[in-house]
PDB file of N, CA and C in Angstrom:
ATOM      1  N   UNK A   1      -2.932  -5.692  14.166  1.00  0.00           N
ATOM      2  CA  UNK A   1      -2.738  -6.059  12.777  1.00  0.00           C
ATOM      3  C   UNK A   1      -1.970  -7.380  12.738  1.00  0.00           C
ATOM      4  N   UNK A   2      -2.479  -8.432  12.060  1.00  0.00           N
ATOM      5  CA  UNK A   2      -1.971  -9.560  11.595  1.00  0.00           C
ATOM      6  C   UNK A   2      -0.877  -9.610  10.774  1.00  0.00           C
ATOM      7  N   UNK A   3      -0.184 -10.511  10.758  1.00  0.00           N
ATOM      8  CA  UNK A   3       1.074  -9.951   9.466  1.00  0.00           C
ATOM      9  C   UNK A   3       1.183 -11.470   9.182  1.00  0.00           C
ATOM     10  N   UNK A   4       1.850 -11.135   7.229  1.00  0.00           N
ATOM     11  CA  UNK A   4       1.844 -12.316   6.476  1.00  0.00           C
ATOM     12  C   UNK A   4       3.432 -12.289   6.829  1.00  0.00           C
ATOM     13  N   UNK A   5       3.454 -13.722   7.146  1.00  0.00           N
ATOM     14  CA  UNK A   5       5.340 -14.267   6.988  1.00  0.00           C
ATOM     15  C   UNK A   5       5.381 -13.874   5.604  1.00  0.00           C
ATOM     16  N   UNK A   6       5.181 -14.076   4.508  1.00  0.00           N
ATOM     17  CA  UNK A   6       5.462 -14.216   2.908  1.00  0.00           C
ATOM     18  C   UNK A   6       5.871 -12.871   2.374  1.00  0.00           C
ATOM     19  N   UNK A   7       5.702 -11.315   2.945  1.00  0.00           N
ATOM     20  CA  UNK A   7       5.895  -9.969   2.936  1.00  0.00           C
ATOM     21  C   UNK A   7       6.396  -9.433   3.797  1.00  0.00           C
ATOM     22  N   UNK A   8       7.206  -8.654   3.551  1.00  0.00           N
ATOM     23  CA  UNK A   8       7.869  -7.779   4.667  1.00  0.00           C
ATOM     24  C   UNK A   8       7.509  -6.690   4.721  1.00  0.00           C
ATOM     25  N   UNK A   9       7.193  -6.841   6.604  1.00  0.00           N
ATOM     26  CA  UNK A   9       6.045  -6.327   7.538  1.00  0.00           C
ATOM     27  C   UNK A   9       5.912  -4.418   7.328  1.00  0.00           C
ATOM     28  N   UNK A  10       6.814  -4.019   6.546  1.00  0.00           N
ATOM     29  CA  UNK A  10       7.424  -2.858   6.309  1.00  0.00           C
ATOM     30  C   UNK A  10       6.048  -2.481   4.845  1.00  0.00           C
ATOM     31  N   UNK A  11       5.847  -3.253   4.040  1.00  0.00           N
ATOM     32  CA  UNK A  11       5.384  -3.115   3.033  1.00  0.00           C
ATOM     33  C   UNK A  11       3.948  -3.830   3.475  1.00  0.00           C
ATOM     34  N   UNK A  12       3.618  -4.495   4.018  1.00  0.00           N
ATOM     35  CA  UNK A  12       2.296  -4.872   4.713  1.00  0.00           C
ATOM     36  C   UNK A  12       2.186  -3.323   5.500  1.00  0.00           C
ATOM     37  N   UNK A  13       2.366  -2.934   6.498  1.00  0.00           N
ATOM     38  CA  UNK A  13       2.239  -1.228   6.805  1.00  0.00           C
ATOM     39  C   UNK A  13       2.015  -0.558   5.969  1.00  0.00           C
ATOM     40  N   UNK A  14       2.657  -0.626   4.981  1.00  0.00           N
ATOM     41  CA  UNK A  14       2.403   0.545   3.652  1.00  0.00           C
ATOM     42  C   UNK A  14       0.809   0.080   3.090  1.00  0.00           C
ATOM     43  N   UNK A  15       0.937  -1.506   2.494  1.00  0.00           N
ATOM     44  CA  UNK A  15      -0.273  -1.271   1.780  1.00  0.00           C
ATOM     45  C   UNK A  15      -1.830  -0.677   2.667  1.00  0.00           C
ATOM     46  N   UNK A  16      -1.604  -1.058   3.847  1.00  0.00           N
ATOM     47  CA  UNK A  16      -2.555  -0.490   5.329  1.00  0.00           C
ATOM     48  C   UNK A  16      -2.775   0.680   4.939  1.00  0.00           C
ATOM     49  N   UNK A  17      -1.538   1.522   5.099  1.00  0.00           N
ATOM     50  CA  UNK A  17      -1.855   2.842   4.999  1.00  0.00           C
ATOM     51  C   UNK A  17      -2.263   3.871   3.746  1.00  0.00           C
ATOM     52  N   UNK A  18      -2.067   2.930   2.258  1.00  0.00           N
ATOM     53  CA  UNK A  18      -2.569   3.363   1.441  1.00  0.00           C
ATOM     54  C   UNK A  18      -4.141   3.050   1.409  1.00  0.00           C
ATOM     55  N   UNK A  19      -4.875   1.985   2.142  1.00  0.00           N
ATOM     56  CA  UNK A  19      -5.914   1.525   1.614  1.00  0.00           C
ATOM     57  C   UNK A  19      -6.365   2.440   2.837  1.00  0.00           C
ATOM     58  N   UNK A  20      -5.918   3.569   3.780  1.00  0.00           N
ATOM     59  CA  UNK A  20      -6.500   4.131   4.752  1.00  0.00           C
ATOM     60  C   UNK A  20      -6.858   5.743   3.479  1.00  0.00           C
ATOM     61  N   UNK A  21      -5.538   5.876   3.074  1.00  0.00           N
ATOM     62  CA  UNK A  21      -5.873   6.889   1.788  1.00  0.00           C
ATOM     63  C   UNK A  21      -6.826   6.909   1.233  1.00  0.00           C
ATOM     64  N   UNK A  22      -6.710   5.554   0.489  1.00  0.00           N
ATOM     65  CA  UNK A  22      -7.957   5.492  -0.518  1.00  0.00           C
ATOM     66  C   UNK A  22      -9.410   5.527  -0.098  1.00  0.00           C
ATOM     67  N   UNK A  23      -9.153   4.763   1.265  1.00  0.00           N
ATOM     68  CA  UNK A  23     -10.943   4.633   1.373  1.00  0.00           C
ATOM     69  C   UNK A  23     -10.889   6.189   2.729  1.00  0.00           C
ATOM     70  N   UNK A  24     -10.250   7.450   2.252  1.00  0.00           N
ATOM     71  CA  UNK A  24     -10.227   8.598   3.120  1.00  0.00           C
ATOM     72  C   UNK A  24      -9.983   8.489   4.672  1.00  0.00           C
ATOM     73  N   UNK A  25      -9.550   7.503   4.840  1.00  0.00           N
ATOM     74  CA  UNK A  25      -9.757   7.612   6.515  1.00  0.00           C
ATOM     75  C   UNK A  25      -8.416   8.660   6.655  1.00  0.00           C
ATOM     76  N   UNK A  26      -7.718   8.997   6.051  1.00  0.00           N
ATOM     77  CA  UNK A  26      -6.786   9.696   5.966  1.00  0.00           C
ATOM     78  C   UNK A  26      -6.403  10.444   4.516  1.00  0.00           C
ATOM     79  N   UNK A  27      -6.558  11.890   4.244  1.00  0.00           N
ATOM     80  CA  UNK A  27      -6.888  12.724   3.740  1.00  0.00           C
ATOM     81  C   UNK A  27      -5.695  13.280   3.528  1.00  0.00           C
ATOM     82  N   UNK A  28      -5.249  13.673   1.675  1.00  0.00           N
ATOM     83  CA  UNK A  28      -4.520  14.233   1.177  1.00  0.00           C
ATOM     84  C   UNK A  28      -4.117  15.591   2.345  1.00  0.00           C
ATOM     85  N   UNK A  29      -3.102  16.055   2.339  1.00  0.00           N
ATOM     86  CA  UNK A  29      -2.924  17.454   3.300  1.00  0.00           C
ATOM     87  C   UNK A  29      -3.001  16.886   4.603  1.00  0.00           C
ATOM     88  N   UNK A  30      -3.092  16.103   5.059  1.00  0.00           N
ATOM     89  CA  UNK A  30      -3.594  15.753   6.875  1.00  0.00           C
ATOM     90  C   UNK A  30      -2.434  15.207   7.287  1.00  0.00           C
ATOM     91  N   UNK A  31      -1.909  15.454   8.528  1.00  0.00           N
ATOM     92  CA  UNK A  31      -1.264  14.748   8.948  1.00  0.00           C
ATOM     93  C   UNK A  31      -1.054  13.480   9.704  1.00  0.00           C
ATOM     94  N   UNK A  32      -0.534  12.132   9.127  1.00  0.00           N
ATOM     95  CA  UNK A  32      -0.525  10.805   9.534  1.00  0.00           C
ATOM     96  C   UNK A  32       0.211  10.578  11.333  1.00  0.00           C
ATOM     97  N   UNK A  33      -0.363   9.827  11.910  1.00  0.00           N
ATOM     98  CA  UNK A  33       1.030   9.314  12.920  1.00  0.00           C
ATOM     99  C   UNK A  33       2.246   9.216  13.210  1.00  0.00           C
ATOM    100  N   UNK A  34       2.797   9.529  14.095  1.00  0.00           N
ATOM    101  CA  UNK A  34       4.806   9.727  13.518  1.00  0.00           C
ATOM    102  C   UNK A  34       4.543   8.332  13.691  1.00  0.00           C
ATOM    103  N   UNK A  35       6.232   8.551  13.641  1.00  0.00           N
ATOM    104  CA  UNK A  35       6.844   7.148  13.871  1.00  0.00           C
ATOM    105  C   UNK A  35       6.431   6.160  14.888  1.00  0.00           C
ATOM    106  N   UNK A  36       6.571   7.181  16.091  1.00  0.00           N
ATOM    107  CA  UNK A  36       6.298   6.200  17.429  1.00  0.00           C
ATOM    108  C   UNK A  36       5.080   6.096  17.837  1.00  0.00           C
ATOM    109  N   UNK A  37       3.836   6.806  17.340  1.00  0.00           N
ATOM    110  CA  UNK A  37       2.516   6.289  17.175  1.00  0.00           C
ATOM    111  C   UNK A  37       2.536   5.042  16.648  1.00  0.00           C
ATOM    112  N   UNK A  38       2.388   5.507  15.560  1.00  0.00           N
ATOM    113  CA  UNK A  38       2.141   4.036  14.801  1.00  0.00           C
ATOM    114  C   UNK A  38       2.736   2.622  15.261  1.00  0.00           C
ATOM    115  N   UNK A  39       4.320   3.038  15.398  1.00  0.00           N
ATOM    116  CA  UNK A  39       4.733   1.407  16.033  1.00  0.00           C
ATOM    117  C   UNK A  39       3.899   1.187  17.269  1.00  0.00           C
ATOM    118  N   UNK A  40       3.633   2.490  18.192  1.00  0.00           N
ATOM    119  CA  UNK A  40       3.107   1.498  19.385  1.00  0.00           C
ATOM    120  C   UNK A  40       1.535   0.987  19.275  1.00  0.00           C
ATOM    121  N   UNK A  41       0.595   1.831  17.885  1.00  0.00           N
ATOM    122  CA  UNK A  41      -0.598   1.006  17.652  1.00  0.00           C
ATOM    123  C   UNK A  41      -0.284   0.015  16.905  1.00  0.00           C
ATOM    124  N   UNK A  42       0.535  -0.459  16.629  1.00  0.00           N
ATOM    125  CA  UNK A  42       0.230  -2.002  15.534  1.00  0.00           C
ATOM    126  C   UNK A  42       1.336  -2.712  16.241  1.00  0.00           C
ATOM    127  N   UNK A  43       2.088  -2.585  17.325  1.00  0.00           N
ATOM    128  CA  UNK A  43       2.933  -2.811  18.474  1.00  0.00           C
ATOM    129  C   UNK A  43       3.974  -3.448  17.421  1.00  0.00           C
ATOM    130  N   UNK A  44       4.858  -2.331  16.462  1.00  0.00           N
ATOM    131  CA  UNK A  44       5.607  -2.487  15.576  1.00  0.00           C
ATOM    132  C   UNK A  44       7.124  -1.475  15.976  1.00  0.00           C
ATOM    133  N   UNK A  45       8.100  -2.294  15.697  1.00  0.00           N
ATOM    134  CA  UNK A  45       9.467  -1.467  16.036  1.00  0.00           C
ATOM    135  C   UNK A  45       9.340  -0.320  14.863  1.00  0.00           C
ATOM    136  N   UNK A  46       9.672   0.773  15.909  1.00  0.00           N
ATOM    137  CA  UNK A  46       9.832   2.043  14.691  1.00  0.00           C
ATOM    138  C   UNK A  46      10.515   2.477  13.440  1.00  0.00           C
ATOM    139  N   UNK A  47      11.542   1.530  13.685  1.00  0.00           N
ATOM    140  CA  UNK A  47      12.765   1.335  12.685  1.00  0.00           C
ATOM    141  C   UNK A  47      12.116   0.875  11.053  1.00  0.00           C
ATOM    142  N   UNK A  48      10.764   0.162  11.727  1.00  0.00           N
ATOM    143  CA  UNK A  48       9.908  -0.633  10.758  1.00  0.00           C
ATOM    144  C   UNK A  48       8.733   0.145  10.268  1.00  0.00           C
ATOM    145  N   UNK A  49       8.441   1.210  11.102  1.00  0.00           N
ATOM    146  CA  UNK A  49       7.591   2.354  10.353  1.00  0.00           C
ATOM    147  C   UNK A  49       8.344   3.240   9.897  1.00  0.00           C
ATOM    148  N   UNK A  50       9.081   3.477  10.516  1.00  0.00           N
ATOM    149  CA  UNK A  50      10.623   4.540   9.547  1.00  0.00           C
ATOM    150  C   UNK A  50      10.929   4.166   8.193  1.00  0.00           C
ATOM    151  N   UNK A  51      11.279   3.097   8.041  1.00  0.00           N
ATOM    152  CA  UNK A  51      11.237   2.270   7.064  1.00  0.00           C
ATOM    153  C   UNK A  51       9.586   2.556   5.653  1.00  0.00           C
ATOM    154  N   UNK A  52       8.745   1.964   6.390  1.00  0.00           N
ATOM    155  CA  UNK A  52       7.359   2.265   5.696  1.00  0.00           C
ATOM    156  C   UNK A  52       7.578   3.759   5.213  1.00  0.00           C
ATOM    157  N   UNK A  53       7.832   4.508   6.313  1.00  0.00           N
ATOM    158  CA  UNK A  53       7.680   5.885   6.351  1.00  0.00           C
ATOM    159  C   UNK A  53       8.799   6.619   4.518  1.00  0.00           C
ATOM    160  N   UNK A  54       9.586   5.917   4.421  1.00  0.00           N
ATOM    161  CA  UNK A  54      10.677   6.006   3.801  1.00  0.00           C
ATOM    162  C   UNK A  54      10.190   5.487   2.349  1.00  0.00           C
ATOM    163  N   UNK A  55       9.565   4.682   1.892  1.00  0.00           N
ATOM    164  CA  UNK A  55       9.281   3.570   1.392  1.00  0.00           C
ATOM    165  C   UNK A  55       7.906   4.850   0.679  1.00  0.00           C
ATOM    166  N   UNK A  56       6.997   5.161   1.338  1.00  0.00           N
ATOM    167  CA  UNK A  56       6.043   5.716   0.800  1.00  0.00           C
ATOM    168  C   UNK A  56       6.065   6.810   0.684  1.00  0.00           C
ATOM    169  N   UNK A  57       7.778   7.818   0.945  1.00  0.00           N
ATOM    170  CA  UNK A  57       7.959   9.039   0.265  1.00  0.00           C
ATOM    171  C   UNK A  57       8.630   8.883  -1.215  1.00  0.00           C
ATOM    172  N   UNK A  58       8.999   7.804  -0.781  1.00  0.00           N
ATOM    173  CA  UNK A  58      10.169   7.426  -2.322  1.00  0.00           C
ATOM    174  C   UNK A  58       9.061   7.311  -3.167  1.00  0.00           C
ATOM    175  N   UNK A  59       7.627   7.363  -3.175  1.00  0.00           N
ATOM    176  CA  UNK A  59       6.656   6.368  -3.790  1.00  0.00           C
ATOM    177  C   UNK A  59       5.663   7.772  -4.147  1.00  0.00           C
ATOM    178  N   UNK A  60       6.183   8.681  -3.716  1.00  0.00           N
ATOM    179  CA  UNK A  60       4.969  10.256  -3.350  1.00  0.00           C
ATOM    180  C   UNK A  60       3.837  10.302  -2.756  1.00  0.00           C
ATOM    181  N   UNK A  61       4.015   9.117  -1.878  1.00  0.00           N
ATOM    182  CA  UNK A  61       2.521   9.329  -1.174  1.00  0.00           C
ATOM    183  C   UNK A  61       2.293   9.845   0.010  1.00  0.00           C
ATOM    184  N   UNK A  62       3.191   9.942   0.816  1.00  0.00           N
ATOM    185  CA  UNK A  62       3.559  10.851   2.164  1.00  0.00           C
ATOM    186  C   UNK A  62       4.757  11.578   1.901  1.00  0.00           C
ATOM    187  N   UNK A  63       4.413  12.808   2.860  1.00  0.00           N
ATOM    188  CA  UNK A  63       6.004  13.795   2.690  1.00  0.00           C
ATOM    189  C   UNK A  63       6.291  13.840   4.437  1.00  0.00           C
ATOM    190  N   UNK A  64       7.640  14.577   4.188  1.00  0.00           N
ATOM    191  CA  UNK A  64       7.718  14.921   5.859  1.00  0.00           C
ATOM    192  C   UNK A  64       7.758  16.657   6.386  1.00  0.00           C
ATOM    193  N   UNK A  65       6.936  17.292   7.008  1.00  0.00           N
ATOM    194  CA  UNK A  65       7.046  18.564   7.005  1.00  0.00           C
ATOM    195  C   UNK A  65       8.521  18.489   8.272  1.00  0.00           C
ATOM    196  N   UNK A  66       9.400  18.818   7.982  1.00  0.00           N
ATOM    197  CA  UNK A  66      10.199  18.942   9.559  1.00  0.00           C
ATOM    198  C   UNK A  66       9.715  19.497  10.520  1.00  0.00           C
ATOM    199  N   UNK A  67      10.292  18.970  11.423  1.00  0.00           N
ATOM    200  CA  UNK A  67       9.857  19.336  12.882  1.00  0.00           C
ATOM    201  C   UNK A  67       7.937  18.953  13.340  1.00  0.00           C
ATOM    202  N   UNK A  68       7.629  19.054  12.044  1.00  0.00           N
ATOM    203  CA  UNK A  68       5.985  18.926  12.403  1.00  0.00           C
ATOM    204  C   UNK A  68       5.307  17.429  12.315  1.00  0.00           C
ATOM    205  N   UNK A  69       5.837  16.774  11.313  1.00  0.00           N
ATOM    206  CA  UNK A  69       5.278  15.712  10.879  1.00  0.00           C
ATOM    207  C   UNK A  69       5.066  14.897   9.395  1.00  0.00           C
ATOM    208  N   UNK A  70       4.461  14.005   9.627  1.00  0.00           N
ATOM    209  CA  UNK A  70       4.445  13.569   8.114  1.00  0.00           C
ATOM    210  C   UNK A  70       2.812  13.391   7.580  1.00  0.00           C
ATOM    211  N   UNK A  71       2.924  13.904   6.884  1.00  0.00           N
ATOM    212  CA  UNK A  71       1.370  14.105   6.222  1.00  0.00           C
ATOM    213  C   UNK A  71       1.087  13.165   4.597  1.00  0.00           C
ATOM    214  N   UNK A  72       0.196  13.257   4.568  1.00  0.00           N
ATOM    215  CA  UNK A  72      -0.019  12.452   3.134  1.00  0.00           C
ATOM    216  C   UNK A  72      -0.232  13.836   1.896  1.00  0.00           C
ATOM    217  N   UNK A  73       0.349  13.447   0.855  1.00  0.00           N
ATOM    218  CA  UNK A  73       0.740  14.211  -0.272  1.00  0.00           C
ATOM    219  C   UNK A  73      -0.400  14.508  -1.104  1.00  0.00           C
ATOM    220  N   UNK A  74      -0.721  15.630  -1.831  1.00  0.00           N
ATOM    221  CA  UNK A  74      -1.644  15.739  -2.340  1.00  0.00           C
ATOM    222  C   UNK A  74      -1.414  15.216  -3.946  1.00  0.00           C
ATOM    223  N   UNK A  75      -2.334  14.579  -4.455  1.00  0.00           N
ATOM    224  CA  UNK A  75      -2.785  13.432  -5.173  1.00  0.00           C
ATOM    225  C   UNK A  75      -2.064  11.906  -5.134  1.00  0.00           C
ATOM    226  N   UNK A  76      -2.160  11.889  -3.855  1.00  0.00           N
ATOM    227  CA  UNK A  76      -1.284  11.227  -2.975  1.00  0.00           C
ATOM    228  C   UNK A  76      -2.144   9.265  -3.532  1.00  0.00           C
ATOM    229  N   UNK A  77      -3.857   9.603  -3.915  1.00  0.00           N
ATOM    230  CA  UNK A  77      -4.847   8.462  -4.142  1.00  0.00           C
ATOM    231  C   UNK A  77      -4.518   8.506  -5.720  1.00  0.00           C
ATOM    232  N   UNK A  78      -4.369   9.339  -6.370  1.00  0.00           N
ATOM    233  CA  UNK A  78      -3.784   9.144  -7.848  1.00  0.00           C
ATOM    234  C   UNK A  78      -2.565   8.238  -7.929  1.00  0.00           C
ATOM    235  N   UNK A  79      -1.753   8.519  -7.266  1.00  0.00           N
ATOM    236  CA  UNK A  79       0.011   7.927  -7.016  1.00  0.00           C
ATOM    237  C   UNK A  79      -0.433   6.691  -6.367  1.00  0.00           C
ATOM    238  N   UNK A  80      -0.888   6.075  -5.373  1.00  0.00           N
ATOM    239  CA  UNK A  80      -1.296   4.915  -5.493  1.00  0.00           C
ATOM    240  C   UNK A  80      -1.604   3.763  -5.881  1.00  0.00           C
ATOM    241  N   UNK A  81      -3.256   4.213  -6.772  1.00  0.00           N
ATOM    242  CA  UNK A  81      -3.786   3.617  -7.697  1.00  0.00           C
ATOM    243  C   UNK A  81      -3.048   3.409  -8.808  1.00  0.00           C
ATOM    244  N   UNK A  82      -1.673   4.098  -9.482  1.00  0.00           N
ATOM    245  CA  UNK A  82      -1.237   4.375 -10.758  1.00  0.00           C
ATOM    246  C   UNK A  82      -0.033   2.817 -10.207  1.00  0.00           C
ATOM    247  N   UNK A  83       0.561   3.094  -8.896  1.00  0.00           N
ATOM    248  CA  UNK A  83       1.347   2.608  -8.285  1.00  0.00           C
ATOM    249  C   UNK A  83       1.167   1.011  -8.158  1.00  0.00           C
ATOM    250  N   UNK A  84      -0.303   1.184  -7.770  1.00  0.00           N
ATOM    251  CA  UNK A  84      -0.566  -0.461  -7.169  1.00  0.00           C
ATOM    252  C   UNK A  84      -1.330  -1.405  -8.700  1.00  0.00           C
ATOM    253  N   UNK A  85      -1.605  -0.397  -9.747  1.00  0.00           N
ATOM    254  CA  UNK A  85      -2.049  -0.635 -10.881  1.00  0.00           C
ATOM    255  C   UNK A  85      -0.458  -1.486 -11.643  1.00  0.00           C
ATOM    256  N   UNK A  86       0.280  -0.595 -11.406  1.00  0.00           N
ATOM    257  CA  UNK A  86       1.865  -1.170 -11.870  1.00  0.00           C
ATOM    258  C   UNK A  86       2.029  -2.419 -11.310  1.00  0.00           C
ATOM    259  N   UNK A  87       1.776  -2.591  -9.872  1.00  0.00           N
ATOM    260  CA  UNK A  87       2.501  -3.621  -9.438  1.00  0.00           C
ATOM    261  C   UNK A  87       1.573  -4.843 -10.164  1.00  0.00           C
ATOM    262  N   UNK A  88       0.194  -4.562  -9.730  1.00  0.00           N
ATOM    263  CA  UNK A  88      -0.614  -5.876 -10.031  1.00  0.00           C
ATOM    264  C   UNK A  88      -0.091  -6.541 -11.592  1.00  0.00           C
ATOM    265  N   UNK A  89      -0.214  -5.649 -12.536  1.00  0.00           N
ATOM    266  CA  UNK A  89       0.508  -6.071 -13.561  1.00  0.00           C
ATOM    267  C   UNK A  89       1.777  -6.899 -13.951  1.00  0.00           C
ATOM    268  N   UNK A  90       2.399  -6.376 -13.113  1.00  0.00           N
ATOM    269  CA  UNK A  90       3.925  -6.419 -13.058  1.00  0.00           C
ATOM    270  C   UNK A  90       3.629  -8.259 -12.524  1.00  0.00           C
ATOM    271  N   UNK A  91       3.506  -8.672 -11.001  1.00  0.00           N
ATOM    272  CA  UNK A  91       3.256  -9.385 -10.222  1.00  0.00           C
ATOM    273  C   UNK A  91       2.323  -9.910 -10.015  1.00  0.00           C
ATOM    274  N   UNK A  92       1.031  -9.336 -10.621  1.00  0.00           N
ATOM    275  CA  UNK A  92      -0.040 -10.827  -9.854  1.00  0.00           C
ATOM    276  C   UNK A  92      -0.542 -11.465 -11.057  1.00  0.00           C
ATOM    277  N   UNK A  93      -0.720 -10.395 -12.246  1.00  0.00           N
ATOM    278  CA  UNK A  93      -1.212 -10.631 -13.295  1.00  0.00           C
ATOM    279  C   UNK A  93      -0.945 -12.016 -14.499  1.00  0.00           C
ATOM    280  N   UNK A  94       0.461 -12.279 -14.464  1.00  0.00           N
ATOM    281  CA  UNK A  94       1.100 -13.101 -15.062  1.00  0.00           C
ATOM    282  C   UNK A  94       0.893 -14.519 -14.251  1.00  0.00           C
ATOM    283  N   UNK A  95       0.531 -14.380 -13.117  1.00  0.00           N
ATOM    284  CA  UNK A  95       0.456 -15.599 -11.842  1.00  0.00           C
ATOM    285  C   UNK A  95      -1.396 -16.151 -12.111  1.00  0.00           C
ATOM    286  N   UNK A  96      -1.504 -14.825 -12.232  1.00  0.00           N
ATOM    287  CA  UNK A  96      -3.377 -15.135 -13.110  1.00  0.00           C
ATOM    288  C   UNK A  96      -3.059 -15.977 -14.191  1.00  0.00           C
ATOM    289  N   UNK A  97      -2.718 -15.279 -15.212  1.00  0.00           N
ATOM    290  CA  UNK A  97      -2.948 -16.008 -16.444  1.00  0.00           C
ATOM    291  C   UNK A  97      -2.121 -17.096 -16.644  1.00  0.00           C
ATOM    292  N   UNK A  98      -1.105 -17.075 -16.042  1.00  0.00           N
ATOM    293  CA  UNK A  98      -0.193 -18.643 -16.168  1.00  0.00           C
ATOM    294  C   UNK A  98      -1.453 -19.343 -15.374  1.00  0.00           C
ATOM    295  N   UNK A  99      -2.146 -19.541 -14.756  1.00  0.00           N
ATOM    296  CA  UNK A  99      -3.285 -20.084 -13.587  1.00  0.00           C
ATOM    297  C   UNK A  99      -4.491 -20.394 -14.596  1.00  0.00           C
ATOM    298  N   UNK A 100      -4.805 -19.356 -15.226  1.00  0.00           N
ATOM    299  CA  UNK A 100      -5.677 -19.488 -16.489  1.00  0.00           C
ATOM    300  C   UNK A 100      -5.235 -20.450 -17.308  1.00  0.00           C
ATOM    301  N   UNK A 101      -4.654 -20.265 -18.021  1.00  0.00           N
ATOM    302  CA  UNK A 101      -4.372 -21.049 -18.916  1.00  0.00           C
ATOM    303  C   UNK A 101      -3.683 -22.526 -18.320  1.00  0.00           C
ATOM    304  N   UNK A 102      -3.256 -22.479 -17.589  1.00  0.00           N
ATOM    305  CA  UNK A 102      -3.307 -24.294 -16.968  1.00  0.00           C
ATOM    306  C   UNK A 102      -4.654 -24.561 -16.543  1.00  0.00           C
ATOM    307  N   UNK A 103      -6.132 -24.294 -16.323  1.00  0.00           N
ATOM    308  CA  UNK A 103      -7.122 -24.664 -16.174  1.00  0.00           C
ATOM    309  C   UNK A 103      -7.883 -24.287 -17.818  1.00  0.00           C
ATOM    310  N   UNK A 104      -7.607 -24.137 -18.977  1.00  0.00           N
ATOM    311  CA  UNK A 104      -7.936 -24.013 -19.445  1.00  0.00           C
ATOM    312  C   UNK A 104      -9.327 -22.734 -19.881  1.00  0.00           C
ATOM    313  N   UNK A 105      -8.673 -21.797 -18.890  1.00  0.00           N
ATOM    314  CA  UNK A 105      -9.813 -20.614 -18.674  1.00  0.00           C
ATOM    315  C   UNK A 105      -9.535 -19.128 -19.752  1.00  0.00           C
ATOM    316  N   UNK A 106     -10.739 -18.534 -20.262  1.00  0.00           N
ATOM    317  CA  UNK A 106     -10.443 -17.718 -21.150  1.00  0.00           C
ATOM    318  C   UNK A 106     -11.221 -16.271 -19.835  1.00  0.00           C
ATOM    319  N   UNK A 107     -10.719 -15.340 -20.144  1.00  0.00           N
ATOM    320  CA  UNK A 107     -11.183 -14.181 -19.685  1.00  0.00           C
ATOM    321  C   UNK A 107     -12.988 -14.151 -19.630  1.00  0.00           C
ATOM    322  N   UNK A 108     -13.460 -14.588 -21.014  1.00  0.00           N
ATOM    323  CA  UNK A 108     -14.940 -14.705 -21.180  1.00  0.00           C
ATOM    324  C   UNK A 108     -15.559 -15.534 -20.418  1.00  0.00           C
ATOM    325  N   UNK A 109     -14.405 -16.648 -19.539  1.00  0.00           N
ATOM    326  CA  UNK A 109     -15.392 -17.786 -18.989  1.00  0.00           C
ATOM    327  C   UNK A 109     -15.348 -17.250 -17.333  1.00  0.00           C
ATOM    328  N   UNK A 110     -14.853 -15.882 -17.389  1.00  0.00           N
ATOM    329  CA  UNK A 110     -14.842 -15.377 -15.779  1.00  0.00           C
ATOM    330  C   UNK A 110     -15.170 -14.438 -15.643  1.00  0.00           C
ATOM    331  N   UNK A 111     -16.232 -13.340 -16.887  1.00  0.00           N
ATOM    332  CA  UNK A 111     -16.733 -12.544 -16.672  1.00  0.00           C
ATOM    333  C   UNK A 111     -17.644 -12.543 -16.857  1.00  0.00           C
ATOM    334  N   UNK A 112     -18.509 -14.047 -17.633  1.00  0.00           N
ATOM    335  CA  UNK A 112     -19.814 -14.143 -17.784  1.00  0.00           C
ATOM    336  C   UNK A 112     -21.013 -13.737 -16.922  1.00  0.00           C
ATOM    337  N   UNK A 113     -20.671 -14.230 -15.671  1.00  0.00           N
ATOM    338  CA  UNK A 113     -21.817 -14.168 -14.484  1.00  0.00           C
ATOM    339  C   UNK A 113     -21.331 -12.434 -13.959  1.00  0.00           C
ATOM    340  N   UNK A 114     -20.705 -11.394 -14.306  1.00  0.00           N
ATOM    341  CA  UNK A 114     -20.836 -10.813 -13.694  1.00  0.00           C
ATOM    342  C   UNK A 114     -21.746  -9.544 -13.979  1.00  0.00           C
TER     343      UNK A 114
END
């Protein structure tokens, strides 16, 4: 896995592992990789999937069963989508339309062709 300098590598992991949710490669109820899997497939310090790991319970999308593991939460792709729906809004959306409107672009002139 490639990583952006501009995000921290903690939250680049996360969005990975939600878009593994969404597109099922990993299944509500199933259990995900611990800790030290994962760092040693994306050859990431664990402290930094601990972290992720931490990050996407606070968020309800993984839980931790003790002793067994950490699994992904059931409506775990609802909490997501509701999640990453917030952020885009929050953060990309306003970066759109400030972008729009300095090119002089209306919503209608970017959905025509589709």
């Amino acid at each position: 896995m490639e990583f952006n300098e501009h995000k921290p590598i903690y939250l680049q992991i996360s969005d990975t592992i939600c878009d593994k949710i969404l597109g099922e490669e990993w299944r509500e109820e199933e259990r995900i990789p611990s800790v030290r899997e994962l760092g040693i497939t994306l050859g990431v310090n664990p402290n930094t999937i601990m972290r992720t790991y931490d990050h996407l319970q606070s968020i309800e999308i993984i839980y931790n069963k003790r002793g067994v593991g950490y699994y992904v939460t059931t409506g775990a792709k609802a909490n997501i989508i509701s999640f990453q729906q917030e952020q885009f809004i929050k953060e990309e959306l306003p970066k759109i339309t400030k972008r729009m409107n300095l090119l002089g672009l209306k919503p209608s002139d970017i959905f025509r062709d589709l």
